[in-house]
C-alpha atoms as a PDB file:
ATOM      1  CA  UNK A   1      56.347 160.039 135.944  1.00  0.00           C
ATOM      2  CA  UNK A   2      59.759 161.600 135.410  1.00  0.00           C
ATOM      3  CA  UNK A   3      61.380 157.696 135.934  1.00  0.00           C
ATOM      4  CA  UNK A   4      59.751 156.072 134.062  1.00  0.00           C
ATOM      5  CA  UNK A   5      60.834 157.321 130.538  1.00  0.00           C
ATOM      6  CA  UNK A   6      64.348 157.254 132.120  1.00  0.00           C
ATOM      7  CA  UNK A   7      63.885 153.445 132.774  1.00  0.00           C
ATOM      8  CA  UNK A   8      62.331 152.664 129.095  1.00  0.00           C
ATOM      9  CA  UNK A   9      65.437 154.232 127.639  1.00  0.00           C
ATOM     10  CA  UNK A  10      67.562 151.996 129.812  1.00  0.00           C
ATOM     11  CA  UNK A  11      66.135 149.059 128.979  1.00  0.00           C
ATOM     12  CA  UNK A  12      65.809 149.940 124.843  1.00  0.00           C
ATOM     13  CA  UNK A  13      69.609 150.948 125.205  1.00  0.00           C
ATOM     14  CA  UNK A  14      70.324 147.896 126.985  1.00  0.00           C
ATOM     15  CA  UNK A  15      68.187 145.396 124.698  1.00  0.00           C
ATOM     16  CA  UNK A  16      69.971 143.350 122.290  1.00  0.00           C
ATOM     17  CA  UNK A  17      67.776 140.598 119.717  1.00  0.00           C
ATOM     18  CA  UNK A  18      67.566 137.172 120.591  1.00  0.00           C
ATOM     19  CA  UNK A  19      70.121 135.847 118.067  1.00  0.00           C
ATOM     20  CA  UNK A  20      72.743 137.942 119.413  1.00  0.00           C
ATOM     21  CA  UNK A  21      71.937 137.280 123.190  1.00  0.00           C
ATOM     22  CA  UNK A  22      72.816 133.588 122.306  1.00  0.00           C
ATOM     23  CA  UNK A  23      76.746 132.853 122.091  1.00  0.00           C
ATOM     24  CA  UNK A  24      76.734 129.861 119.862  1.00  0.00           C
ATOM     25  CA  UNK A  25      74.599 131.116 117.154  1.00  0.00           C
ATOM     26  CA  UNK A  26      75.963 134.058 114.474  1.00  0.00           C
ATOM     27  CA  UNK A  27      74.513 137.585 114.581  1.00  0.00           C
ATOM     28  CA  UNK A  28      72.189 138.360 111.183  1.00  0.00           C
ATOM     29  CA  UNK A  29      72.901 142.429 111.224  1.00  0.00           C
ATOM     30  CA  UNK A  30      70.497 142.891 108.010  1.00  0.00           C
ATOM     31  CA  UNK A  31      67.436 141.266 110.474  1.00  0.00           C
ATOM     32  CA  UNK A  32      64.951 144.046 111.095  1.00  0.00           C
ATOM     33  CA  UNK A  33      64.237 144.525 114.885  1.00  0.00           C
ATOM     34  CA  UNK A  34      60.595 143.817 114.564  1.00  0.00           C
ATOM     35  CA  UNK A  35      60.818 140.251 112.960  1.00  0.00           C
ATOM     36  CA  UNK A  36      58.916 137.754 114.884  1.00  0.00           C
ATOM     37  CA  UNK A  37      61.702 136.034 117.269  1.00  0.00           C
ATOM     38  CA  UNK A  38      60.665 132.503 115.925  1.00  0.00           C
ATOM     39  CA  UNK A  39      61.603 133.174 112.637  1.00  0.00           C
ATOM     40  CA  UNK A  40      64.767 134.644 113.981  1.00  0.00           C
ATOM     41  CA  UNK A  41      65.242 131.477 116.313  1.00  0.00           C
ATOM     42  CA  UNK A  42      64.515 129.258 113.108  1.00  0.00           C
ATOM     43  CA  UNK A  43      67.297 130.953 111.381  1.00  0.00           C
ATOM     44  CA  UNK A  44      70.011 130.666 113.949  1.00  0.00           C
ATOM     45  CA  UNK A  45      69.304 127.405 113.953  1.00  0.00           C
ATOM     46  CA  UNK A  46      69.776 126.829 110.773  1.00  0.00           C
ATOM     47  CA  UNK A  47      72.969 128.540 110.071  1.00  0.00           C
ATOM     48  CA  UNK A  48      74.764 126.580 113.222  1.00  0.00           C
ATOM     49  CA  UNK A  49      73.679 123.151 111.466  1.00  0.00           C
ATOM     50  CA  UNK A  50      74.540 123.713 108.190  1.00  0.00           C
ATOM     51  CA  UNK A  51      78.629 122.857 108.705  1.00  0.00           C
ATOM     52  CA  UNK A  52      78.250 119.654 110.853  1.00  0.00           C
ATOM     53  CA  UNK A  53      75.953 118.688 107.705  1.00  0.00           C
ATOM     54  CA  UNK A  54      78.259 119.859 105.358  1.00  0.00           C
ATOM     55  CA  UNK A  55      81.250 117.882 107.289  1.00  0.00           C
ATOM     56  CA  UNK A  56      79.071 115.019 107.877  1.00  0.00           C
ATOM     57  CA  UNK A  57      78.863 113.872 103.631  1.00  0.00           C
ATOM     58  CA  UNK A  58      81.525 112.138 102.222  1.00  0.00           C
ATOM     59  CA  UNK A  59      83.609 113.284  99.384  1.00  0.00           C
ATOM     60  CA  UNK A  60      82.869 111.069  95.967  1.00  0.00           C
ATOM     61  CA  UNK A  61      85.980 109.282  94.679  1.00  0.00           C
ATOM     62  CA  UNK A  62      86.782 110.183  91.254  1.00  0.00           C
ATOM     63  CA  UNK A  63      85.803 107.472  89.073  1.00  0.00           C
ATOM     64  CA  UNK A  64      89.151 105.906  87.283  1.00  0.00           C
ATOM     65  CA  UNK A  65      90.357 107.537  83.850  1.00  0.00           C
ATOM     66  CA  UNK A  66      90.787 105.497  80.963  1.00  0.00           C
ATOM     67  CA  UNK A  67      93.717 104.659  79.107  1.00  0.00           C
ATOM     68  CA  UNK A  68      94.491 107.672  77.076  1.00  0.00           C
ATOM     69  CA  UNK A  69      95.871 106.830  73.550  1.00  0.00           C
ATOM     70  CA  UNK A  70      98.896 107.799  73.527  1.00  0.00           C
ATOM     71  CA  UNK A  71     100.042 104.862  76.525  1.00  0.00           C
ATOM     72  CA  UNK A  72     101.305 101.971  74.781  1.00  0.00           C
ATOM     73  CA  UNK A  73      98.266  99.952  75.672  1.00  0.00           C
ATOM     74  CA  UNK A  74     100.599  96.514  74.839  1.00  0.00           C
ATOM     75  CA  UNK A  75     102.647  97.337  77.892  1.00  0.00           C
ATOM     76  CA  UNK A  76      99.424  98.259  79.989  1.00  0.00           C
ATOM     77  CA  UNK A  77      98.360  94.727  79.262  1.00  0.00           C
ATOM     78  CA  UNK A  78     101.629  93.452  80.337  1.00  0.00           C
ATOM     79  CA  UNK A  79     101.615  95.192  83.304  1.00  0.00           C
ATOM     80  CA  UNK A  80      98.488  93.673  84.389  1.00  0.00           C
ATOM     81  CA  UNK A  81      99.069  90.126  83.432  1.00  0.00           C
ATOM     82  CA  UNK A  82     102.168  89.960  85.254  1.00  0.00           C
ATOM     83  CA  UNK A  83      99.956  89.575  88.351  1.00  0.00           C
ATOM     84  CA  UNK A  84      97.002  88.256  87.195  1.00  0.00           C
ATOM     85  CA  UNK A  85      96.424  84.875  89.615  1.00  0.00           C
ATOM     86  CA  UNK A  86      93.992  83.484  86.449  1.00  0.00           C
ATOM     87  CA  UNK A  87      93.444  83.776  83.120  1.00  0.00           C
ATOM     88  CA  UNK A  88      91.901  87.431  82.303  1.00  0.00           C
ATOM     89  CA  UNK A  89      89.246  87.194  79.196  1.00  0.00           C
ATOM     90  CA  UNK A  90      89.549  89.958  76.556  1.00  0.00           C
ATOM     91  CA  UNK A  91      85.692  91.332  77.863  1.00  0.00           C
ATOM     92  CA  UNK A  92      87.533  91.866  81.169  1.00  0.00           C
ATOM     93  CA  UNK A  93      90.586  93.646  80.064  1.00  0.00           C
ATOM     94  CA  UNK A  94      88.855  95.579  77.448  1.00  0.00           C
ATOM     95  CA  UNK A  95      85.816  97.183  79.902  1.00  0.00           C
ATOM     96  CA  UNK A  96      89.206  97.803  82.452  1.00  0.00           C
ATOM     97  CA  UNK A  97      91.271 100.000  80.559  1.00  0.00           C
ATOM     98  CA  UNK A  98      88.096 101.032  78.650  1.00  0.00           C
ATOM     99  CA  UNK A  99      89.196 100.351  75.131  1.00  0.00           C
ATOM    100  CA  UNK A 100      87.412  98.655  72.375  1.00  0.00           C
ATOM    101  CA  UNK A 101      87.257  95.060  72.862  1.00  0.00           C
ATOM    102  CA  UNK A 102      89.495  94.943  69.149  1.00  0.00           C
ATOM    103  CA  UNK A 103      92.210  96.438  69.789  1.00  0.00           C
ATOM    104  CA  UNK A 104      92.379  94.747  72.994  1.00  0.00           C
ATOM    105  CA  UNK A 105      92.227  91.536  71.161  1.00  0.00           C
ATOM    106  CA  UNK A 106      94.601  92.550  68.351  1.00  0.00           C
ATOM    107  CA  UNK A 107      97.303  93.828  70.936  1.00  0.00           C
ATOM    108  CA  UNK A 108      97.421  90.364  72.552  1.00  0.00           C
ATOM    109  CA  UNK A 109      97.646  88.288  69.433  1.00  0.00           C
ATOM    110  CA  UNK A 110     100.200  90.444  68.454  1.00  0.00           C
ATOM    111  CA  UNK A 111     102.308  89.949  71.659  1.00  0.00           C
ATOM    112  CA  UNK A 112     101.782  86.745  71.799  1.00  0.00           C
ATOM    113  CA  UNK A 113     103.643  86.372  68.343  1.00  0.00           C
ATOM    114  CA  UNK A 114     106.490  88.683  69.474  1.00  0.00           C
ATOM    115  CA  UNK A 115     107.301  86.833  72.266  1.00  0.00           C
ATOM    116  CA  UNK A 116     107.044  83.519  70.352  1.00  0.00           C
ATOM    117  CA  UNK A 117     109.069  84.482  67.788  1.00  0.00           C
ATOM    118  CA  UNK A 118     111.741  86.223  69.989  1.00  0.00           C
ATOM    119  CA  UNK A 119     112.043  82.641  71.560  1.00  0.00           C
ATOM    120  CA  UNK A 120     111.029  84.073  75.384  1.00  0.00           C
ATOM    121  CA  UNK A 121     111.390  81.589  78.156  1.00  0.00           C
ATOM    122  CA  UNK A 122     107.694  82.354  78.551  1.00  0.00           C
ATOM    123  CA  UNK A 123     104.927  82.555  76.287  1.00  0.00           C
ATOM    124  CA  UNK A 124     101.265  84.416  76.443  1.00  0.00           C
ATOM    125  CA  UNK A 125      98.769  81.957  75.939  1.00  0.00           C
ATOM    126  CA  UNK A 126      94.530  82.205  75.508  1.00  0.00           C
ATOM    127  CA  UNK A 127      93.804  78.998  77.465  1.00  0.00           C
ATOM    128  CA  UNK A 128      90.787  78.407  80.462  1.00  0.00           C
ATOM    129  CA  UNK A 129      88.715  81.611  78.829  1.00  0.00           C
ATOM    130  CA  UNK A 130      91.558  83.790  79.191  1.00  0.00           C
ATOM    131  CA  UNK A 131      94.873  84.969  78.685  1.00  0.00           C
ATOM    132  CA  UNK A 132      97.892  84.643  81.048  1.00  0.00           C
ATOM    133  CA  UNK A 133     101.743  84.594  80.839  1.00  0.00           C
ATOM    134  CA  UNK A 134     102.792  81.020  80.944  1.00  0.00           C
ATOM    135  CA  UNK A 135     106.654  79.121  81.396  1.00  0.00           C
ATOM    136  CA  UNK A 136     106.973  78.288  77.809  1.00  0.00           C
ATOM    137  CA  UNK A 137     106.480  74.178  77.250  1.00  0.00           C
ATOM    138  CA  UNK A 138     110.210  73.788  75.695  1.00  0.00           C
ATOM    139  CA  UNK A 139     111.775  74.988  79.370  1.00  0.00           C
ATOM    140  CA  UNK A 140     109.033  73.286  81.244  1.00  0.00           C
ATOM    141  CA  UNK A 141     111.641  69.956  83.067  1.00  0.00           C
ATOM    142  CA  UNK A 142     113.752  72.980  83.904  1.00  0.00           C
ATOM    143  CA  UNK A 143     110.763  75.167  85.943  1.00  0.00           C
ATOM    144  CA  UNK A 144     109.671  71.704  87.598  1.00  0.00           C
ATOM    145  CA  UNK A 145     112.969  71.231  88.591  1.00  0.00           C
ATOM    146  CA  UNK A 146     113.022  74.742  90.419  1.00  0.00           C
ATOM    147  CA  UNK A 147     109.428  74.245  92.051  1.00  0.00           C
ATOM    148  CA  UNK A 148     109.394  70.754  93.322  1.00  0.00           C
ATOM    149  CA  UNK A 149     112.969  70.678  94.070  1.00  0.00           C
ATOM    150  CA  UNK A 150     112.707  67.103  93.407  1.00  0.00           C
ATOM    151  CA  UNK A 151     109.823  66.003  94.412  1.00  0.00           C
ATOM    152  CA  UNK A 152     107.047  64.302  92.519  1.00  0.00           C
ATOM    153  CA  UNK A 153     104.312  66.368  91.870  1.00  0.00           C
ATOM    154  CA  UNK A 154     102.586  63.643  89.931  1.00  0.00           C
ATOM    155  CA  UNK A 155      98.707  62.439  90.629  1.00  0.00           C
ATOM    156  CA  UNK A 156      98.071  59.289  91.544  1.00  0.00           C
ATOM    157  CA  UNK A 157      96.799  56.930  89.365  1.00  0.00           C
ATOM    158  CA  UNK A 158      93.589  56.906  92.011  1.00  0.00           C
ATOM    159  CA  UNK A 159      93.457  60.334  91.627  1.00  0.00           C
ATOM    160  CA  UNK A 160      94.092  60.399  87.927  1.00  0.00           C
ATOM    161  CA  UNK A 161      90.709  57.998  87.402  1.00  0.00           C
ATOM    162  CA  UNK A 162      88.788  60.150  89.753  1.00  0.00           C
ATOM    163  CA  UNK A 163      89.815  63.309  88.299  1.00  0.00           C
ATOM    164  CA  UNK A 164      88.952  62.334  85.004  1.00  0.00           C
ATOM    165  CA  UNK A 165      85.415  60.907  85.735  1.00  0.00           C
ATOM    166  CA  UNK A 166      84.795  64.210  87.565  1.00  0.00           C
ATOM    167  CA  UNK A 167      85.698  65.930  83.964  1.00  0.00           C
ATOM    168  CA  UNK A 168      83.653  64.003  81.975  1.00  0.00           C
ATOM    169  CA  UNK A 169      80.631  63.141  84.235  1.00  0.00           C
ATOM    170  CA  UNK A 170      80.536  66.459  85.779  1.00  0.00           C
ATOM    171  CA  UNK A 171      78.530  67.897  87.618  1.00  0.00           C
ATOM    172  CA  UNK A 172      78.887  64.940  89.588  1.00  0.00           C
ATOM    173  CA  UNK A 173      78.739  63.133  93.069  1.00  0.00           C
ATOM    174  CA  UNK A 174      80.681  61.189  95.332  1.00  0.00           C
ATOM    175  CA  UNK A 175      78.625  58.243  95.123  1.00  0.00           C
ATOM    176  CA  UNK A 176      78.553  58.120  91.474  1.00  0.00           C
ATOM    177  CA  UNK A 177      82.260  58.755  91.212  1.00  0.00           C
ATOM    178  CA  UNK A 178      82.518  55.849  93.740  1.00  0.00           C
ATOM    179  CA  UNK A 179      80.163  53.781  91.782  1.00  0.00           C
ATOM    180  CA  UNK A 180      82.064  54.047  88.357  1.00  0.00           C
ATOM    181  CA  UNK A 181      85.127  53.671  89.607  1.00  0.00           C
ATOM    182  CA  UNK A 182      83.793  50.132  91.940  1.00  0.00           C
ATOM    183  CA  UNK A 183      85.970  51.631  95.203  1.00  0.00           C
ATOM    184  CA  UNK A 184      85.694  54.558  97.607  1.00  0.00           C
ATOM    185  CA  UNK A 185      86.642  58.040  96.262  1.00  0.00           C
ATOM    186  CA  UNK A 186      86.321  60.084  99.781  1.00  0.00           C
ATOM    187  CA  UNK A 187      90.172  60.358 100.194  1.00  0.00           C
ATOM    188  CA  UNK A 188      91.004  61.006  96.437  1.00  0.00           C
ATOM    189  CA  UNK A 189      88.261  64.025  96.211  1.00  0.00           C
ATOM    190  CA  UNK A 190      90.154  65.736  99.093  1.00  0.00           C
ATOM    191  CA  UNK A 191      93.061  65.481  97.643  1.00  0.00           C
ATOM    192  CA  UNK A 192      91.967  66.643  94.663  1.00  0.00           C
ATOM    193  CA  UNK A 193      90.239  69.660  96.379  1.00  0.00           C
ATOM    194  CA  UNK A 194      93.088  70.075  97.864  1.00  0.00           C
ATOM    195  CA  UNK A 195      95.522  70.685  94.883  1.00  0.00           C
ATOM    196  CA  UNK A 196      92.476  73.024  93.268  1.00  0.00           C
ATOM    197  CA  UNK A 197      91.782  70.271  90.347  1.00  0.00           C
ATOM    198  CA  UNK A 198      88.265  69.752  91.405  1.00  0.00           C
ATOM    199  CA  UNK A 199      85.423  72.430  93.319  1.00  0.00           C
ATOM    200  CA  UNK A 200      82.326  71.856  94.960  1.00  0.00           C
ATOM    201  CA  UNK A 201      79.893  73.287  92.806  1.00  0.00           C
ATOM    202  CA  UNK A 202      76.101  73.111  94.477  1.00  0.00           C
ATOM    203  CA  UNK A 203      73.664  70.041  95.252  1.00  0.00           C
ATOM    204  CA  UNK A 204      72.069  67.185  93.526  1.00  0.00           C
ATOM    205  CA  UNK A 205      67.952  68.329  93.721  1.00  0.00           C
ATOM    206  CA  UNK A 206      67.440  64.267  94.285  1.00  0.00           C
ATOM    207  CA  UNK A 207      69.886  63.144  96.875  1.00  0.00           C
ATOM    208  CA  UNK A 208      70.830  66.476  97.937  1.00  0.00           C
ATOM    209  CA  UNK A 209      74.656  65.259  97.685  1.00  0.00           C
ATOM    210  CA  UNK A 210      77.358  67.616  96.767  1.00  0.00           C
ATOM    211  CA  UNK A 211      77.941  67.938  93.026  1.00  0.00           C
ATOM    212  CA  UNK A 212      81.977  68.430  92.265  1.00  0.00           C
ATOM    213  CA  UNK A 213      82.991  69.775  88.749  1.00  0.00           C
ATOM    214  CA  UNK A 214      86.682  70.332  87.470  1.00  0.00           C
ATOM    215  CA  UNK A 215      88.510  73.940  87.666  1.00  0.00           C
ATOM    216  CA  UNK A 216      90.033  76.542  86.206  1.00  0.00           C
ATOM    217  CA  UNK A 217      93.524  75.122  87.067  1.00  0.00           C
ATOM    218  CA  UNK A 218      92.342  71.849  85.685  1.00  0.00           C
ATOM    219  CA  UNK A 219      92.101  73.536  82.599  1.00  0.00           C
ATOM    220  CA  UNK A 220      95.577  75.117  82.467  1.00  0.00           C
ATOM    221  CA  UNK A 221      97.241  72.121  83.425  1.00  0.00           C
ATOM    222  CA  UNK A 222      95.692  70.541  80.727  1.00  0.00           C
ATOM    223  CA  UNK A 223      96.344  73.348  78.604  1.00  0.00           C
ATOM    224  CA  UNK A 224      92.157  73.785  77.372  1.00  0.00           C
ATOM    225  CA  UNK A 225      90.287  76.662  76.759  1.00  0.00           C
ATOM    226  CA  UNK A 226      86.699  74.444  78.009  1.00  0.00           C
ATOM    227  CA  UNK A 227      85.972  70.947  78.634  1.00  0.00           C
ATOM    228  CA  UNK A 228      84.478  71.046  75.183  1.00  0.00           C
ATOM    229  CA  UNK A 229      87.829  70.145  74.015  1.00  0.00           C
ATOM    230  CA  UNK A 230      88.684  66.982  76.117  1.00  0.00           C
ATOM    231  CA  UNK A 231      88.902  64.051  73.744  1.00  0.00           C
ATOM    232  CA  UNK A 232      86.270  61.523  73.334  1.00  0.00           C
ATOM    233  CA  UNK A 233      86.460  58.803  76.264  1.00  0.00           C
ATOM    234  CA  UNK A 234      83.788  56.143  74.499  1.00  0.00           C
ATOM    235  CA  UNK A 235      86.164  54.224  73.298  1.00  0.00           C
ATOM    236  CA  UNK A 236      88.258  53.551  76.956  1.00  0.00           C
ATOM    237  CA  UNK A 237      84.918  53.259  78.973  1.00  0.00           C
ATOM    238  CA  UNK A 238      84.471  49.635  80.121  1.00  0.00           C
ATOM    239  CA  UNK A 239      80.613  48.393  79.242  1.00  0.00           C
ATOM    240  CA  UNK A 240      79.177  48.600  82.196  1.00  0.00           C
ATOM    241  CA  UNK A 241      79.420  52.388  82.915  1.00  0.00           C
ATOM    242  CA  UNK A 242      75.960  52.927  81.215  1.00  0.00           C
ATOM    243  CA  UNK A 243      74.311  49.999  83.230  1.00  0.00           C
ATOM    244  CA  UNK A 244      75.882  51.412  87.051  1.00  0.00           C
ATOM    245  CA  UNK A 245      74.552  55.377  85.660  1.00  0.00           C
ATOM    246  CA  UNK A 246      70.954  53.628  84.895  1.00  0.00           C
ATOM    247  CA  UNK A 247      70.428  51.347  87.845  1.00  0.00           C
ATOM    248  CA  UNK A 248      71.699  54.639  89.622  1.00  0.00           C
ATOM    249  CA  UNK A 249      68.629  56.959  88.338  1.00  0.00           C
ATOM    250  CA  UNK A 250      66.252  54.083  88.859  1.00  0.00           C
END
C-alpha cells in the first residue's frame, strides 16, 4: 500500500498533456488540464495549418493608379502613341489613363494642331478609328526612300483589282472575287494576306468558303477613317458585274 501512492505521484509528476508530448505542434499554456484531449488535438491541428494556408494565397496586385492631374496628360498621350502598333480610339485612351473621354479628345486635337503648325516631319492623325503618329505626307518620297531602299513597294495592278473588289464587295469570297474579275485570284489573295491589306474574316453560311474583308492597314494606307468613305465605284464597274453576282446567288 505504501508504493502505490509513491508510483501515482511519479507518474502525475511525470505526465505532460497531449499537445505538448507532440514536437511539431505549439504548447497552449492557458488549456486547462481536464479538457477533453480531442478538443485539444483539434486545436493543435489547427494552429500548425494555419501558416502553410496563410503562405499558400497569393498577394493581390494593386490595381493601376490613374493619371493624377497635375501630369501633363498631352505628354502621357505622347508617350503612349509613340509605340502604339495601330491606331488607339479616344474610348481606349480615355478608360487607360482614366480621364474623361473630353479632355482626352481635346488634348489630341490640340496636339495635333501644334505639331501641324510647328511644321513637324510627322503629324498626329485620327484615321482607321484611331489616332496614331504618322510621317507627315509633304516628306513622304523621302521616308520611302529610307524603307525600300529602292525598291518598289508598289501593288500590282492584279493585286490592285483584287484588293479593291475585296473593299467594296466585302465580306467576300474567292470565287466571287475570281468571278468579277473573269481570272484566278488564289495567288493575288496571298499576297495580299501577306502584306496585311486583306484578313480572313469567317465563312460564307451557303458555300462554307472563306469570306476575306480589307484591314486596318488598308485603311491607313489609304488614309480612311471606315470604308464608308471610299468613293463611289458605279460609275467604273463594267455591266456585267450585277449579272455574274445574280447568276452567282441563283
Amino acid at each position: 500500500m505504501s508504493e502505490q501512492p509513491e508510483s501515482l505521484e511519479s507518474e502525475v509528476a511525470e505526465w505532460r498533456p497531449p499537445w505538448q508530448r507532440d514536437e511539431g505542434a505549439p504548447a497552449r499554456p492557458d488549456t486547462p488540464a481536464d479538457e477533453p484531449a480531442d478538443e485539444r488535438d483539434e486545436y493543435a491541428q489547427a494552429v500548425t495549418a494555419v501558416p502553410a494556408q496563410v503562405q499558400a494565397e497569393p498577394k493581390p496586385e494593386p490595381a493601376p493608379a490613374p493619371v493624377p492631374d497635375d501630369v501633363d496628360l498631352g505628354a502621357v498621350l505622347e508617350a503612349i502613341l509613340m509605340i502604339a502598333e495601330e491606331p488607339l480610339s479616344e474610348e481606349f485612351l480615355s478608360s487607360v489613363l482614366e480621364r474623361p473621354l473630353s479632355k482626352v479628345r481635346e488634348t489630341l486635337g490640340r496636339l495635333s494642331a501644334e505639331y501641324t503648325g510647328d511644321g513637324r516631319g510627322f503629324d498626329l492623325r485620327r484615321q482607321a478609328g484611331g489616332w496614331r503618329f504618322y510621317t507627315r505626307t509633304d516628306y513622304a518620297r523621302y521616308v520611302e526612300r529610307f524603307v525600300t531602299d529602292g525598291a518598289s513597294a508598289r501593288l500590282t495592278k492584279a493585286a490592285l483589282e483584287t484588293l479593291a473588289v475585296v473593299a467594296y464587295r466585302q465580306p467576300v469570297t474567292r470565287g466571287r472575287i475570281s468571278a468579277i474579275r473573269g481570272v484566278n485570284c488564289d495567288g493575288v489573295i496571298r499576297t495580299l494576306l501577306a502584306r496585311g491589306m486583306v484578313e480572313e474574316c469567317g465563312s460564307d453560311p451557303d458555300s462554307t468558303a472563306t469570306l476575306y474583308r480589307t484591314t486596318t492597314l488598308f485603311l491607313e494606307k489609304l488614309g480612311l477613317d471606315s470604308v464608308d468613305q471610299l468613293p463611289e465605284l458605279a460609275p467604273f464597274l463594267p455591266n456585267d458585274v450585277t449579272d455574274i453576282e445574280d447568276d452567282e446567288q441563283s
